[in-house]
N, C-alpha and C. Protein backbone atom coordinates (compact mmCIF):
# COMPACT_ATOMS: atom_id res chain seq x y z
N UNK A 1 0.83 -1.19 0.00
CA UNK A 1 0.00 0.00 0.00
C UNK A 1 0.88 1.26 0.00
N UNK A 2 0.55 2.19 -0.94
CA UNK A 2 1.30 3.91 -0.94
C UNK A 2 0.93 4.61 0.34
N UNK A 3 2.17 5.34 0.96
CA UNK A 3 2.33 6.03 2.02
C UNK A 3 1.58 7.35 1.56
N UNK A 4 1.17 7.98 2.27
CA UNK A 4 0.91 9.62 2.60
C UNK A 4 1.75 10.25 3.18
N UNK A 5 2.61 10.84 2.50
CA UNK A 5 3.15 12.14 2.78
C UNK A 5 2.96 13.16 2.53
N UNK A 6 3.21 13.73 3.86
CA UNK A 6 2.50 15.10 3.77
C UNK A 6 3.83 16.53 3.82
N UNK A 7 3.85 17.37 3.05
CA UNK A 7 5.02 18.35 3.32
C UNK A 7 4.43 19.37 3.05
N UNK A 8 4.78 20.55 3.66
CA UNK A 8 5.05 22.16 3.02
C UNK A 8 5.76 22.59 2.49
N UNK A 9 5.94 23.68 1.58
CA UNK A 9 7.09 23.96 1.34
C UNK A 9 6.62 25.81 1.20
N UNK A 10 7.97 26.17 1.53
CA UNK A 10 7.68 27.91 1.46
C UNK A 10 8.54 28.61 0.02
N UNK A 11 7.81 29.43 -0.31
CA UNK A 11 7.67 30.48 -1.49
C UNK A 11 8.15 31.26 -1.46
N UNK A 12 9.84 31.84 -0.57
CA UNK A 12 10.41 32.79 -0.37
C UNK A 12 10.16 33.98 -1.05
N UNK A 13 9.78 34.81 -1.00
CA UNK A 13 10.07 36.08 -1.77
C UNK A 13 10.64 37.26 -1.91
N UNK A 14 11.45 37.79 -2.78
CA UNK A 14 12.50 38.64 -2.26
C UNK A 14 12.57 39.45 -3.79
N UNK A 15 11.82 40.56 -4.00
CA UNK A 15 11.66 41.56 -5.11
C UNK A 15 10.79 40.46 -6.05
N UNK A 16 11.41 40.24 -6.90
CA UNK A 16 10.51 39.09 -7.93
C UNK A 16 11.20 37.93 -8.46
N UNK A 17 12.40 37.63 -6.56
CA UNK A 17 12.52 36.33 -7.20
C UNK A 17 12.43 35.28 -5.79
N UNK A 18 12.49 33.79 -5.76
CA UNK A 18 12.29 33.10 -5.42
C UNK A 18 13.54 32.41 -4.76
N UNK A 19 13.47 32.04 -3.49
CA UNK A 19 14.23 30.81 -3.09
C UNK A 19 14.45 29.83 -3.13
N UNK A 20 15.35 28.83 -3.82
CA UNK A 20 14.66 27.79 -4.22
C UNK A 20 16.19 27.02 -3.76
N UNK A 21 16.02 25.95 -3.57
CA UNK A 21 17.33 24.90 -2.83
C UNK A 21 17.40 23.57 -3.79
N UNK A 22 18.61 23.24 -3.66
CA UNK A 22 18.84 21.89 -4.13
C UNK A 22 18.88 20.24 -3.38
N UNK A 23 18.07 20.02 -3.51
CA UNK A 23 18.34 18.54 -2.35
C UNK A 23 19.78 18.36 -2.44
N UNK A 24 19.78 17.58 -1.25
CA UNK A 24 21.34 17.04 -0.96
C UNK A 24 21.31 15.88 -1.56
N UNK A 25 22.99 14.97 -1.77
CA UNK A 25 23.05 13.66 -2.61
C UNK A 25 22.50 12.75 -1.76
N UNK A 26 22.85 12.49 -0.29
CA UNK A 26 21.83 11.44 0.64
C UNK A 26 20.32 11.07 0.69
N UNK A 27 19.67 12.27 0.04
CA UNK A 27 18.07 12.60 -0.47
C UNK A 27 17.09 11.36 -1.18
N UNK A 28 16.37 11.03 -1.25
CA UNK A 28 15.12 10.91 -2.26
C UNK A 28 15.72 12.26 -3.29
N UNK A 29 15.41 11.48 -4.55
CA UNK A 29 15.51 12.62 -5.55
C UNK A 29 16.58 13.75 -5.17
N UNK A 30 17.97 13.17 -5.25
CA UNK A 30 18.91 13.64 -4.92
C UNK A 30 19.26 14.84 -6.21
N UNK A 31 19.73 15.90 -5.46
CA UNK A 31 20.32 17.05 -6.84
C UNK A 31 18.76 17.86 -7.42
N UNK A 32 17.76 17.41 -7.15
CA UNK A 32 16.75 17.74 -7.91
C UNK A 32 16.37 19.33 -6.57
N UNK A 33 15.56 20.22 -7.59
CA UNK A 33 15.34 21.34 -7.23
C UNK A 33 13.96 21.39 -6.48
N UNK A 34 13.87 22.18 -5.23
CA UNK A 34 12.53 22.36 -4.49
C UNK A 34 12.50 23.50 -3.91
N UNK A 35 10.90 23.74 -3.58
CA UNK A 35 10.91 24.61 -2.54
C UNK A 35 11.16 24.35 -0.95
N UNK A 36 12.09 24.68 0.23
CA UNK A 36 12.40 24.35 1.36
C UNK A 36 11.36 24.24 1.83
N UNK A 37 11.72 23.20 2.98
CA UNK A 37 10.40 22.83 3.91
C UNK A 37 10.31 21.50 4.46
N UNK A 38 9.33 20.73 4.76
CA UNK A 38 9.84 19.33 4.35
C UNK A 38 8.53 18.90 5.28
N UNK A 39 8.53 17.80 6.16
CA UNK A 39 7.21 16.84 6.35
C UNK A 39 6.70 17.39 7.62
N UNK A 40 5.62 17.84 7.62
CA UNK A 40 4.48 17.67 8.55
C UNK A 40 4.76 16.79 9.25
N UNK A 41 4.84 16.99 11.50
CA UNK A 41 4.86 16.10 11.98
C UNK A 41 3.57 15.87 12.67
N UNK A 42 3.44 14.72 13.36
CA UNK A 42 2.24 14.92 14.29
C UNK A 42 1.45 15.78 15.09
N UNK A 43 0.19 16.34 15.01
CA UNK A 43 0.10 17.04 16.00
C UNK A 43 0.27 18.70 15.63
N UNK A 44 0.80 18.64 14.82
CA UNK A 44 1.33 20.05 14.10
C UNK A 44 0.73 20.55 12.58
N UNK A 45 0.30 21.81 12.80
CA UNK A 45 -0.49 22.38 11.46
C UNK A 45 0.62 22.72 10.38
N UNK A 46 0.28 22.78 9.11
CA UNK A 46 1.00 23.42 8.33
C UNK A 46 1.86 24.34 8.46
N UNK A 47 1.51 25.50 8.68
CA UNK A 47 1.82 26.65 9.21
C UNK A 47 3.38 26.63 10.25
N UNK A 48 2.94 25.77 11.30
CA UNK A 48 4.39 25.34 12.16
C UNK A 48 4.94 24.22 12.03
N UNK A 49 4.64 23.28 10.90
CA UNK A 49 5.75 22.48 10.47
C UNK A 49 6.34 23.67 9.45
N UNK A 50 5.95 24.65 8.70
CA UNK A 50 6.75 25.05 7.85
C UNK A 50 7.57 26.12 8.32
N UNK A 51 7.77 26.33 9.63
CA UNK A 51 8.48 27.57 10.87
C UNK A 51 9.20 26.65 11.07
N UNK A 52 9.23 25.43 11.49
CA UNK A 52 9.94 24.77 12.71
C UNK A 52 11.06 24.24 10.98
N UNK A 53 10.49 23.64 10.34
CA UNK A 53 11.38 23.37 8.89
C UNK A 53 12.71 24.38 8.73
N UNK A 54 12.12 25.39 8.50
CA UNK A 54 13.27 26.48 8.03
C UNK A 54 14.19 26.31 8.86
N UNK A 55 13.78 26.45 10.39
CA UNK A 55 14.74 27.19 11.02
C UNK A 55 15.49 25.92 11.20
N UNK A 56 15.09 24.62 10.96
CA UNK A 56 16.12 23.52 10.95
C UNK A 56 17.02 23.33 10.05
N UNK A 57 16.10 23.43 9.02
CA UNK A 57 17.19 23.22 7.63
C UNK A 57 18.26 24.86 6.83
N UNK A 58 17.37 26.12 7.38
CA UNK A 58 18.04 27.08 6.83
C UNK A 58 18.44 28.17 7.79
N UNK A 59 18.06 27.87 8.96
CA UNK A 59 18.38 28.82 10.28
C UNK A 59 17.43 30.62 9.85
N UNK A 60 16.28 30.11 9.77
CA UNK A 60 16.01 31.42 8.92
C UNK A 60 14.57 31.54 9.78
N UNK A 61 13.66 32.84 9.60
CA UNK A 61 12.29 32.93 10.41
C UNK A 61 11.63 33.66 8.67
N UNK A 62 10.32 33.25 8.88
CA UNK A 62 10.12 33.92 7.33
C UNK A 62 8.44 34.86 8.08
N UNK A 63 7.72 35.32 7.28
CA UNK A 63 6.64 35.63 7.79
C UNK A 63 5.53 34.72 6.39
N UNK A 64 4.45 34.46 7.02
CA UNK A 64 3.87 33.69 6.02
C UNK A 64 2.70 34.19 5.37
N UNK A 65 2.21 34.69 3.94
CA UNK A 65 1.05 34.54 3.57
C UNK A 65 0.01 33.69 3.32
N UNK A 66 -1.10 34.53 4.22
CA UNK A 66 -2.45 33.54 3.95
C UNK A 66 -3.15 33.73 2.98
N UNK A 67 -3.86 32.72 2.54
CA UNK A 67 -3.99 31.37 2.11
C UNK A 67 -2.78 30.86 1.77
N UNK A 68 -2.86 29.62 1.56
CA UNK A 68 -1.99 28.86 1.17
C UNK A 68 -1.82 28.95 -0.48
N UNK A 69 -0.76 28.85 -1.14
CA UNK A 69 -0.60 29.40 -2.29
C UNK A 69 -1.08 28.56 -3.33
N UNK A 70 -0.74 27.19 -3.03
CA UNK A 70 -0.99 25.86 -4.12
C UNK A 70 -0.58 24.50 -3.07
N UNK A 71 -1.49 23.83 -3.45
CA UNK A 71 -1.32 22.84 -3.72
C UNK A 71 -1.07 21.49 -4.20
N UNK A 72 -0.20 20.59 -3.73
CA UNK A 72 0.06 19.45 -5.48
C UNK A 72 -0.11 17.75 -4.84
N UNK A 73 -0.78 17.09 -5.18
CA UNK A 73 -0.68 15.26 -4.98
C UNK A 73 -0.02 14.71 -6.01
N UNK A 74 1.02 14.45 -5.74
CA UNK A 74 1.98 13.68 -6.51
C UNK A 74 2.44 12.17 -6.34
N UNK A 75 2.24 11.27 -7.16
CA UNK A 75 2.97 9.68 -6.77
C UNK A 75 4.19 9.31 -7.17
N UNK A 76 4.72 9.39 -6.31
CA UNK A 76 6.09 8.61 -6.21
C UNK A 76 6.24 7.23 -6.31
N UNK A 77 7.42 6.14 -6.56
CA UNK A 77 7.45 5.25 -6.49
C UNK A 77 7.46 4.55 -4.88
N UNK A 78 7.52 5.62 -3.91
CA UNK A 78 7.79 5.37 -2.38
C UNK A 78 6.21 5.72 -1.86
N UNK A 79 5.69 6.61 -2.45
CA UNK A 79 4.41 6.80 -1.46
C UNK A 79 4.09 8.41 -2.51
N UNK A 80 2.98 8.68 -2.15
CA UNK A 80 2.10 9.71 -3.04
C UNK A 80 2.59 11.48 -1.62
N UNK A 81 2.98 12.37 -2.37
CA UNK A 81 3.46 13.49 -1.64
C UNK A 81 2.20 14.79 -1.64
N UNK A 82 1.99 15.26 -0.23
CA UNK A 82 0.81 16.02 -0.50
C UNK A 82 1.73 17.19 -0.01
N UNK A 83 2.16 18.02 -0.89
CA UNK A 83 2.72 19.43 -1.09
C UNK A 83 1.61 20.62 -0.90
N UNK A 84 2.02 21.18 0.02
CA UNK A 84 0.96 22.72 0.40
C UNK A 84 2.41 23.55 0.37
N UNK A 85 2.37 24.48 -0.71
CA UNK A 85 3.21 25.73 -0.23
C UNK A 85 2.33 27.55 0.07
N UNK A 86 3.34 28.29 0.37
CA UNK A 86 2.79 29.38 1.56
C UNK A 86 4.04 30.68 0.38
N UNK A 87 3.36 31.67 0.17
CA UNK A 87 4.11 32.59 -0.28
C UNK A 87 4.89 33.02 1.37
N UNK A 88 5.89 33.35 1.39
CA UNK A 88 6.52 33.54 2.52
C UNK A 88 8.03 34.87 2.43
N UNK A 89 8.07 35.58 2.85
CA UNK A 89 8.74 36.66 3.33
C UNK A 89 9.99 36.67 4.45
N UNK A 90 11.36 36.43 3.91
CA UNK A 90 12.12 36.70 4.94
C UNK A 90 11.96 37.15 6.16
N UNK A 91 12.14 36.84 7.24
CA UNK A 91 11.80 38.20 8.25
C UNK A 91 13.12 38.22 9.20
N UNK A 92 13.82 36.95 9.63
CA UNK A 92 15.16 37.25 10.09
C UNK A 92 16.13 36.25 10.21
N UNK A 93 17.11 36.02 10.12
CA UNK A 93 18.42 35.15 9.34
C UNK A 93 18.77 35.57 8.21
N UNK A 94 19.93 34.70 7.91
CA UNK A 94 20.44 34.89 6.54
C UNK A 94 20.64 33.17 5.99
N UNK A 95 19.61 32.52 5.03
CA UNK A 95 19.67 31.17 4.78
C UNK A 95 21.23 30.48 4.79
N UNK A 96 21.07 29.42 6.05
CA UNK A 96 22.54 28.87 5.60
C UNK A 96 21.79 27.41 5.52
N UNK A 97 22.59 26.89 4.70
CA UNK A 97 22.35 25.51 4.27
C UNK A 97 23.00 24.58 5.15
N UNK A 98 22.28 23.50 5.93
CA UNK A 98 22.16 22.55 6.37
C UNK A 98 22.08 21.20 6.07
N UNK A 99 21.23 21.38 4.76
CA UNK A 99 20.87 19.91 3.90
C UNK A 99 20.66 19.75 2.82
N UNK A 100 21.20 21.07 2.43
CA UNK A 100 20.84 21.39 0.60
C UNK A 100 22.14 21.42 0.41
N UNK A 101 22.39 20.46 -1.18
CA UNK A 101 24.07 20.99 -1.70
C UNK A 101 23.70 22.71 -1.88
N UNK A 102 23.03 23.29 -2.35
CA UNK A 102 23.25 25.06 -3.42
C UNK A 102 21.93 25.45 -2.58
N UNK A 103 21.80 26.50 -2.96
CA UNK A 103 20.50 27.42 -2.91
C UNK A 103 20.59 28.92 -3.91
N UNK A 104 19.92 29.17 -4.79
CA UNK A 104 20.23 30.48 -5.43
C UNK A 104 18.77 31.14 -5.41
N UNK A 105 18.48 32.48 -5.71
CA UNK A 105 17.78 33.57 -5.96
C UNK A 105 17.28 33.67 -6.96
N UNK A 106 16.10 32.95 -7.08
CA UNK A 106 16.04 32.72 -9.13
C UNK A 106 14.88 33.89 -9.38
N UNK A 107 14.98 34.66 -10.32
CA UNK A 107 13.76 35.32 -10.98
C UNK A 107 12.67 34.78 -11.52
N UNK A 108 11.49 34.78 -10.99
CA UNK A 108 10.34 34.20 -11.42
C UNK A 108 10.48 33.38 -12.40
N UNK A 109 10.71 34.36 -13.48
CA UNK A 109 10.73 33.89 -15.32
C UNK A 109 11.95 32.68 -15.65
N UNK A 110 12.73 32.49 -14.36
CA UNK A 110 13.49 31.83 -15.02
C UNK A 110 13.64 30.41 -13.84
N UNK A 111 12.22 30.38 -13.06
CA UNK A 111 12.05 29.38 -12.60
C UNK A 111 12.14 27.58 -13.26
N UNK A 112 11.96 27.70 -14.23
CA UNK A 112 12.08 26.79 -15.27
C UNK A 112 13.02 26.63 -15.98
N UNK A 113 14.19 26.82 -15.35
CA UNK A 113 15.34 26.54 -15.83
C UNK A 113 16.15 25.29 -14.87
N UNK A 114 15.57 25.62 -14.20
CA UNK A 114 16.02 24.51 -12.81
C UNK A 114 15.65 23.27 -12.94
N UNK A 115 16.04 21.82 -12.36
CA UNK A 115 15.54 20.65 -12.54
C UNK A 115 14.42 20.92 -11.22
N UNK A 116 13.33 20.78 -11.46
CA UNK A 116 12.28 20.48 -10.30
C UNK A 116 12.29 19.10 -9.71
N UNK A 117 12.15 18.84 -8.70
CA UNK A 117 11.27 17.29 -8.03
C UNK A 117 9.91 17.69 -8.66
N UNK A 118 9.77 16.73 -9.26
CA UNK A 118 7.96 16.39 -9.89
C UNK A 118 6.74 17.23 -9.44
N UNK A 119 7.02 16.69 -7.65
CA UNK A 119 5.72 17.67 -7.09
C UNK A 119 5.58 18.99 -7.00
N UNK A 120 6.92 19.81 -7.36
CA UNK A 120 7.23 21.19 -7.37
C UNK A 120 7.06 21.83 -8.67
N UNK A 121 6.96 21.13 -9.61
CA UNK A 121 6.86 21.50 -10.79
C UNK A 121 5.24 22.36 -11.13
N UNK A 122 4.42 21.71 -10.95
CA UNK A 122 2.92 21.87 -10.95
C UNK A 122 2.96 23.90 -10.26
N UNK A 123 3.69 23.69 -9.21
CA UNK A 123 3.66 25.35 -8.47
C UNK A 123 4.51 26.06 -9.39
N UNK A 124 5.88 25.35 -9.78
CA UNK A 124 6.90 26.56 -10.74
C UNK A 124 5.91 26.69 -11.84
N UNK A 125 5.22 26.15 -12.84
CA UNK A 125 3.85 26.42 -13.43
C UNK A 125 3.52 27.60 -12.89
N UNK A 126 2.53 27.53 -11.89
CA UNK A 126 1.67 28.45 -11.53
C UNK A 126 2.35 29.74 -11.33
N UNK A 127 3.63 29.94 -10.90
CA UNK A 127 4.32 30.92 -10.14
C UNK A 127 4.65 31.59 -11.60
N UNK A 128 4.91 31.20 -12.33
CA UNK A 128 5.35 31.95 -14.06
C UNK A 128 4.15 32.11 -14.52
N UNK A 129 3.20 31.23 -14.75
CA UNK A 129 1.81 32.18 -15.41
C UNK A 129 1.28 32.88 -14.29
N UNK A 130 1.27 32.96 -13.62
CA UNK A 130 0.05 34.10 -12.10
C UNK A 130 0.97 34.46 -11.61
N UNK A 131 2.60 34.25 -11.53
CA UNK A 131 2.79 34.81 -10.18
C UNK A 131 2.48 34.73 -8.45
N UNK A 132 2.97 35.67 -8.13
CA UNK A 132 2.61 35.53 -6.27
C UNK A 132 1.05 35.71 -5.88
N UNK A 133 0.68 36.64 -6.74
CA UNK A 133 -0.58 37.38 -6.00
C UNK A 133 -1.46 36.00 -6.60
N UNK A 134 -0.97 34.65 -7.03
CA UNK A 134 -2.12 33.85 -7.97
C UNK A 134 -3.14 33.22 -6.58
């Protein structure tokens, strides 16, 4: 039987471009491009798995926009991934990487230049035709 996983991921925003990280080689879908964040634990809403995420993986505090921006159900060969991301706003750190090989500053338009993980793809979509305010 396919697992449920559940993750967030946040929508950094910074003028009109995006944060976006590279999985590490130890990873699922190693090298492949995402938005930071990662699994929902017990007990815990969206919202503060995707606070408690950052500050693990990027030492960073962001501020978050409501609603939630998109959502994606994706199947993997390990289990089906339920992706909620959050347009989200620096608010204090400076991202250091923890578990990502890279991280760069990409401009909207050139979100699609990057290799996506599958389930991230569906949002880099949305984020180039609509944008933030979608």
């Amino acid at each position: 039987m396919m697992k449920d996983i559940y993750v967030v991921g946040a929508i950094i925003v910074k003028k009109d471009k995006i944060f976006c990280c590279q999985r590490g080689l130890e990873k699922t879908l190693a090298e492949k491009w995402e938005f930071p964040g990662g699994k929902i634990e017990m007990g815990e809403t969206k919202q503060q798995a995707l606070v408690r995420e950052l500050v693990e993986e990027l030492e960073i505090s962001v501020e978050m926009k409501e609603p939630e921006y998109a959502h994606v159900s994706f199947h993997y060969d390990f289990g089906t991934v339920h992706l909620t991301t959050f347009i989200c706003e620096l608010k204090s750190g400076k991202p250091k990487l923890t578990e990502h090989l890279q991280a760069r500053w990409v401009p909207i338009k050139q979100l699609n230049t990057l290799d996506w993980a599958p389930a991230d793809r569906p949002i880099v979509q949305k984020l180039m035709e609509v944008g933030i305010d979608g």
